[in-house]
Protein backbone atom coordinates (compact mmCIF):
# COMPACT_ATOMS: atom_id res chain seq x y z
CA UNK A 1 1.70 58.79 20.11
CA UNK A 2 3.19 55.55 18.50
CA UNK A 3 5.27 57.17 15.59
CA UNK A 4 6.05 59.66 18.67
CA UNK A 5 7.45 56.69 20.95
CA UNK A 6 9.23 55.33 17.50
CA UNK A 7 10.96 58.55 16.82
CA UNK A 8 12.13 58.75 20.34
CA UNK A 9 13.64 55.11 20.06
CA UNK A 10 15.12 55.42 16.55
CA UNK A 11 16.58 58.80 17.81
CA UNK A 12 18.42 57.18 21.32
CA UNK A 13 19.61 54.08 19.16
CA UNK A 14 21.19 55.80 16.18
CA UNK A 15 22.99 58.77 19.52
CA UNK A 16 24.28 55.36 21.41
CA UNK A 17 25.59 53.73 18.25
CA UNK A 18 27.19 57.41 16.54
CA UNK A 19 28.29 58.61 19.75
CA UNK A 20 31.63 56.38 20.35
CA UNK A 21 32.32 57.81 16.44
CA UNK A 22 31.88 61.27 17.64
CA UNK A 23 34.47 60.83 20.13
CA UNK A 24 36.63 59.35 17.59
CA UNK A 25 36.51 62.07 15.16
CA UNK A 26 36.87 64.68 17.61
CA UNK A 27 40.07 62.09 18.69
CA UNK A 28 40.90 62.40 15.14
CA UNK A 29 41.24 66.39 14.77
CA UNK A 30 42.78 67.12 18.17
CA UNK A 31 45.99 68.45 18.74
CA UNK A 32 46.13 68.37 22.76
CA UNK A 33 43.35 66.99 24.71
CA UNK A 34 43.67 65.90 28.59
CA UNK A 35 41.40 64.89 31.51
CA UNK A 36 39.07 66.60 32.42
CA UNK A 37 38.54 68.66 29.68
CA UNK A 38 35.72 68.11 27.29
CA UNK A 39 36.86 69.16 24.25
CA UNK A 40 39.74 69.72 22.98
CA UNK A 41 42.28 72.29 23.84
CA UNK A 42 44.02 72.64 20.38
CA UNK A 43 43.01 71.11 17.32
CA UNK A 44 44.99 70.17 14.56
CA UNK A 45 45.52 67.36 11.06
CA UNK A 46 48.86 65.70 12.29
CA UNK A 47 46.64 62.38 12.44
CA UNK A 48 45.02 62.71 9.06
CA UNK A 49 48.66 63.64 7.68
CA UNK A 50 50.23 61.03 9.01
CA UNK A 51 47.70 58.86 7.61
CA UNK A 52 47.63 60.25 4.14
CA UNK A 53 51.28 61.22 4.23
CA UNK A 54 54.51 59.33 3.42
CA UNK A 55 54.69 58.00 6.57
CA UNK A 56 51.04 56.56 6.88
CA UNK A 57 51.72 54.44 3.59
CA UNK A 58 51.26 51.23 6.15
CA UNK A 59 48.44 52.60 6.84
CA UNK A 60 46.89 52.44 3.28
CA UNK A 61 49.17 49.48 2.61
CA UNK A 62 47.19 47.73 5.82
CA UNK A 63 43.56 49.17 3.99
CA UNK A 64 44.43 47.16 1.04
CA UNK A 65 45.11 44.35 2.48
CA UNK A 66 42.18 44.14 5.11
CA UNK A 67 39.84 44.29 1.95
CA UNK A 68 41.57 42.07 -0.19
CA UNK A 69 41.46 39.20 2.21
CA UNK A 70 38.05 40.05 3.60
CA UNK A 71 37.09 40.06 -0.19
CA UNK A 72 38.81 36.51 -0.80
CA UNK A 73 37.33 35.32 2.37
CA UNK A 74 33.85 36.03 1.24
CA UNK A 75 33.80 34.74 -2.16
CA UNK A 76 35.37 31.36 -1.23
CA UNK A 77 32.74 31.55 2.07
CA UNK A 78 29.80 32.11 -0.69
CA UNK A 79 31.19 30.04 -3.31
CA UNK A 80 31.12 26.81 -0.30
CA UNK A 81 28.28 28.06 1.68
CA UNK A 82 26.04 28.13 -1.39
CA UNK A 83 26.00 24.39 -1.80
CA UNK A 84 26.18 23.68 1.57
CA UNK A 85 23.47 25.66 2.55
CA UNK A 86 20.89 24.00 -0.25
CA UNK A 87 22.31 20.29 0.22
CA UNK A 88 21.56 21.25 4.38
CA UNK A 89 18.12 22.94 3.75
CA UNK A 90 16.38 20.95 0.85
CA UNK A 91 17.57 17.17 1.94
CA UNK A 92 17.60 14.93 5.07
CA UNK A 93 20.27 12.41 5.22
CA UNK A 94 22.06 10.55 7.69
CA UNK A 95 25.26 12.66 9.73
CA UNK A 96 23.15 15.66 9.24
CA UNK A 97 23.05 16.50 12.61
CA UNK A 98 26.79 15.48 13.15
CA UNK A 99 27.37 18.06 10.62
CA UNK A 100 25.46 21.08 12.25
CA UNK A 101 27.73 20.26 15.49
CA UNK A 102 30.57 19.78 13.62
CA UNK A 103 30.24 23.12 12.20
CA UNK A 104 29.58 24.78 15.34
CA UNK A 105 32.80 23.80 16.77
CA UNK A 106 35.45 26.68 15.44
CA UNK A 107 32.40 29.06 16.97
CA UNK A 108 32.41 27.81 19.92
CA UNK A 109 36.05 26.84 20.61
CA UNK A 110 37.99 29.58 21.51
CA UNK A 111 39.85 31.67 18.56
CA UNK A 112 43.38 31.39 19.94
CA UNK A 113 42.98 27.52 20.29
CA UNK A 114 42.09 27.10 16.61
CA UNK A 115 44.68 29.54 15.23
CA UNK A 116 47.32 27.53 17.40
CA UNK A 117 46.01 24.12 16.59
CA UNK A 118 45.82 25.64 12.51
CA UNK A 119 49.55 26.94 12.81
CA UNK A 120 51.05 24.00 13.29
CA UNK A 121 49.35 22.21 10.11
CA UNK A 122 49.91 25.24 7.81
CA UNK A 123 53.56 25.71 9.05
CA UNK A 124 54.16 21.69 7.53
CA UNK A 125 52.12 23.02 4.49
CA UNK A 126 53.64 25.95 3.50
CA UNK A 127 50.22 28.08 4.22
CA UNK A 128 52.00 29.67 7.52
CA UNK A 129 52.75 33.65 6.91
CA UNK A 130 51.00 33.71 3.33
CA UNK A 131 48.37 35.48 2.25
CA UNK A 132 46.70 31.96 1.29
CA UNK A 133 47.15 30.69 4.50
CA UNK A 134 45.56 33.94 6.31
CA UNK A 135 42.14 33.59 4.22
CA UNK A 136 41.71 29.76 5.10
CA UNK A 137 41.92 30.33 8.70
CA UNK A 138 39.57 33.55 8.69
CA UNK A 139 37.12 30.89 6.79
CA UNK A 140 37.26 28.60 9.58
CA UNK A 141 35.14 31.40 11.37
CA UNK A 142 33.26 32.93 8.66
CA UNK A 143 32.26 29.58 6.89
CA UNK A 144 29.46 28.34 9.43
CA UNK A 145 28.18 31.48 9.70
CA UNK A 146 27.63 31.59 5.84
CA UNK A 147 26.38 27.97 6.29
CA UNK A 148 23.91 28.79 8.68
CA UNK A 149 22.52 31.69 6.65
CA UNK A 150 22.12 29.52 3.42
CA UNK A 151 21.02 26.59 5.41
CA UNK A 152 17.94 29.15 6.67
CA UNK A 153 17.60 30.64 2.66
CA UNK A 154 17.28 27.03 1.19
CA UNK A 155 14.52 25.75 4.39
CA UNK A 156 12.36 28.13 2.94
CA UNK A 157 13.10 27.32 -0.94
CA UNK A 158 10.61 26.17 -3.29
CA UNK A 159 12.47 23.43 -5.85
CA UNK A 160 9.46 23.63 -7.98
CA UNK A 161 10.44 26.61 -9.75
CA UNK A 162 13.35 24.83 -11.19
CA UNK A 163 11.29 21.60 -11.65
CA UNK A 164 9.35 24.53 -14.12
CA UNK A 165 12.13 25.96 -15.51
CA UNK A 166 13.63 22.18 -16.45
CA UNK A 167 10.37 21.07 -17.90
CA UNK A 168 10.28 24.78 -20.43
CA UNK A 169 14.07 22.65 -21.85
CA UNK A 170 16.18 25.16 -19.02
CA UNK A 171 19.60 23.68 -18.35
CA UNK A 172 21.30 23.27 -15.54
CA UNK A 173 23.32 26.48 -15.86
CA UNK A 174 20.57 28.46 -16.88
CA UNK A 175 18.25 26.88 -13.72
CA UNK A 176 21.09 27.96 -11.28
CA UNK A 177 21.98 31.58 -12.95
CA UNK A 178 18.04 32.88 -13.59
CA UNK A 179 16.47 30.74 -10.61
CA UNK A 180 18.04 29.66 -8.18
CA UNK A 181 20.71 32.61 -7.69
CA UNK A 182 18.07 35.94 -8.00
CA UNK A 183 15.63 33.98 -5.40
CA UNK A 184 18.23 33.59 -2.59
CA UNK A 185 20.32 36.60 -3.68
CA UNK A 186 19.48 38.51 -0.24
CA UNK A 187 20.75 35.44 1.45
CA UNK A 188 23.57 34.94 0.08
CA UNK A 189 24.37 38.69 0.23
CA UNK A 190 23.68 38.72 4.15
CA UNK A 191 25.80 35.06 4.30
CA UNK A 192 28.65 37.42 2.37
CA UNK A 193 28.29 40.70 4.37
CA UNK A 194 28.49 38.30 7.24
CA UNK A 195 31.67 36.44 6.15
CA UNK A 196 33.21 40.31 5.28
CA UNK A 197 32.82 41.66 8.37
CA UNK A 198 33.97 38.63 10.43
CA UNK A 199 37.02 38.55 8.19
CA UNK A 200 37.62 42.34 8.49
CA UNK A 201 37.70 42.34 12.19
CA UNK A 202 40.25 39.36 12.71
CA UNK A 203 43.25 40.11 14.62
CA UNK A 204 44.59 36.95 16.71
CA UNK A 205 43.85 34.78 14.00
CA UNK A 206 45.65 37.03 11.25
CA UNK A 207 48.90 37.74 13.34
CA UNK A 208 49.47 34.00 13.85
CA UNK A 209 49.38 32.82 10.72
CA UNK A 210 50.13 35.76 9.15
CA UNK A 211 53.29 35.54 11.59
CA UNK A 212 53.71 39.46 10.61
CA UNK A 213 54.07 39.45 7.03
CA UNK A 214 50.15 39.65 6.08
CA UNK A 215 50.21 43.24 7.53
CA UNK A 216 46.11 43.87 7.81
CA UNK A 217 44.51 46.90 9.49
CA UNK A 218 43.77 45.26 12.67
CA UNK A 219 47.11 44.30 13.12
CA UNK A 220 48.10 48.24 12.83
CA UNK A 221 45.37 49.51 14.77
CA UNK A 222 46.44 47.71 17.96
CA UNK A 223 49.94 48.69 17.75
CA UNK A 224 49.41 52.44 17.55
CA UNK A 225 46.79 51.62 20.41
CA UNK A 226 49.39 50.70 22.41
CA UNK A 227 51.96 53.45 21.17
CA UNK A 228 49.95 55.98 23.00
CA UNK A 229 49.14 58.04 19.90
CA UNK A 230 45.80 58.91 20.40
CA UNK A 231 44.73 61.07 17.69
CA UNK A 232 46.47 58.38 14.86
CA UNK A 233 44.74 55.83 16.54
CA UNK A 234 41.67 57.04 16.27
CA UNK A 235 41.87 58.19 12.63
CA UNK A 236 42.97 54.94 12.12
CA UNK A 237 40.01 53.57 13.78
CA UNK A 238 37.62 55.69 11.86
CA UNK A 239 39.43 54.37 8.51
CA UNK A 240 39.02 50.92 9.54
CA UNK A 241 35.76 51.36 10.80
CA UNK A 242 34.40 53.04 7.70
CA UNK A 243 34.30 50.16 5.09
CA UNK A 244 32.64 47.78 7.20
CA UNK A 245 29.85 50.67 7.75
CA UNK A 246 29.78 51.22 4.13
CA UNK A 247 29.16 47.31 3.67
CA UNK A 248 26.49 47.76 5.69
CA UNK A 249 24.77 50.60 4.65
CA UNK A 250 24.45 48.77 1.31
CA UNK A 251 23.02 45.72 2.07
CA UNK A 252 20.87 47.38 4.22
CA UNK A 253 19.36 49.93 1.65
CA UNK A 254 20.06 46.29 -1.22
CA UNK A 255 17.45 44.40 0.95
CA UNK A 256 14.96 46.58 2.11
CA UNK A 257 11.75 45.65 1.62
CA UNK A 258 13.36 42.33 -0.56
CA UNK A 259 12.61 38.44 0.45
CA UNK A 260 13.00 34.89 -1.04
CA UNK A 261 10.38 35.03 -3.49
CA UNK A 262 10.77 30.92 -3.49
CA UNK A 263 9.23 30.45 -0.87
CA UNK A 264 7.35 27.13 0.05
């Protein structure tokens, strides 16, 4: 009865997580659909056209630049977190805790108070409406999250495989690039799936210091929301929704079954 009872489950989570896609794709192909009707009365590809057509080249001009900055976000969210997260996780030194509540504070302050607060600075910087600009303010979310996740990875390290690998004559290069990075390679890929998919969704955050010009697909998305467009909306929504699901489809299949094999 118990992989009966675990079919049944996996079955009514996967329908309640597909099912606001299936309305989206049936959204998507419709050509005239009102209340109280089901399903569509006439179905049609004006919204993939558009989409895929001369006029949708915002569209694909948005795509681009949703994964370039959720791409630049990442990296930079890695390349900090990485460090952070072993200095947090292997030492103990005074301010640590400061720096755990420091670090919680973009979470918990509201988004639209840091963007504001962030505008001003980056307008007498220069960073206000450039690309730049757009990724340093998504990292002011995404960073403690990647923090966090490293902070966990490195808890659990064991420094005595590189203590092993620097007694064999390793260097320090070597140590970090065939230790340190393929036993907390899961974490740092969850730390930069996490970072990615924070960055992907922004939307306050990218249209006040973006101030317009950094165009991403959020930005897009909620203006044909509130055209009234249904059907381009929600092929829109399906394209934006799709690389994010892809991400995650990934790192799940990546790091199944893997762990930290540093462990202490």
């Amino acid at each position: 009865m118990k992989p009966l009872h675990r079919n049944i489950a996996s079955t009514a989570m996967i329908t309640a997580v597909l099912f606001p896609f299936l309305v989206l794709v049936l959204w998507s192909f419709s050509a005239r659909w009102f209340y109280p009707q089901l399903w569509p009365d006439q179905w049609g590809l004006r919204a993939w056209q558009y989409i895929f057509g001369v006029a949708g080249s915002q569209i694909i001009s948005g795509l681009v630049q949703s994964i370039l900055v959720a791409l630049a976000t990442a990296v930079v969210s890695i390349g900090v977190g990485v460090p952070a997260g072993r200095a947090l996780g292997l030492y103990n030194f005074k301010g640590k805790d400061l720096i755990s509540v420091m670090l919680m504070l973009p979470v918990i302050v509201p988004p639209l108070c840091v963007a504001m607060g962030l505008h001003l600075w980056f307008i007498k910087l220069g960073l206000a409406e450039t690309f730049i600009g757009v990724v340093l303010v998504h990292l002011t979310f995404c960073l403690p999250y990647s923090i966090f996740v490293m902070w966990g990875v490195f808890s659990n390290y064991n420094p005595d495989y590189e203590n092993q690998a620097r007694s064999l004559g390793a260097s320090s290069w070597k140590i970090v690039l065939r230790v340190m990075l393929p036993l907390t390679l899961p974490g740092i890929i969850v730390a930069g799936l996490f970072s990615f998919l924070l960055s992907w969704s922004q939307y306050l955050s990218t249209l006040i210091i973006g101030g317009g010009r950094i165009t991403t697909l959020p930005i897009l998305l909620f203006a044909l929301m509130g055209s009234g467009d249904r059907p381009v909306a929600a092929a829109v929504s399906i394209v934006f929704v799709a690389p994010a699901f892809l991400a995650l489809l990934f790192s799940a299949r990546y790091l199944g079954g893997k762990s930290i094999a540093g462990v202490r």
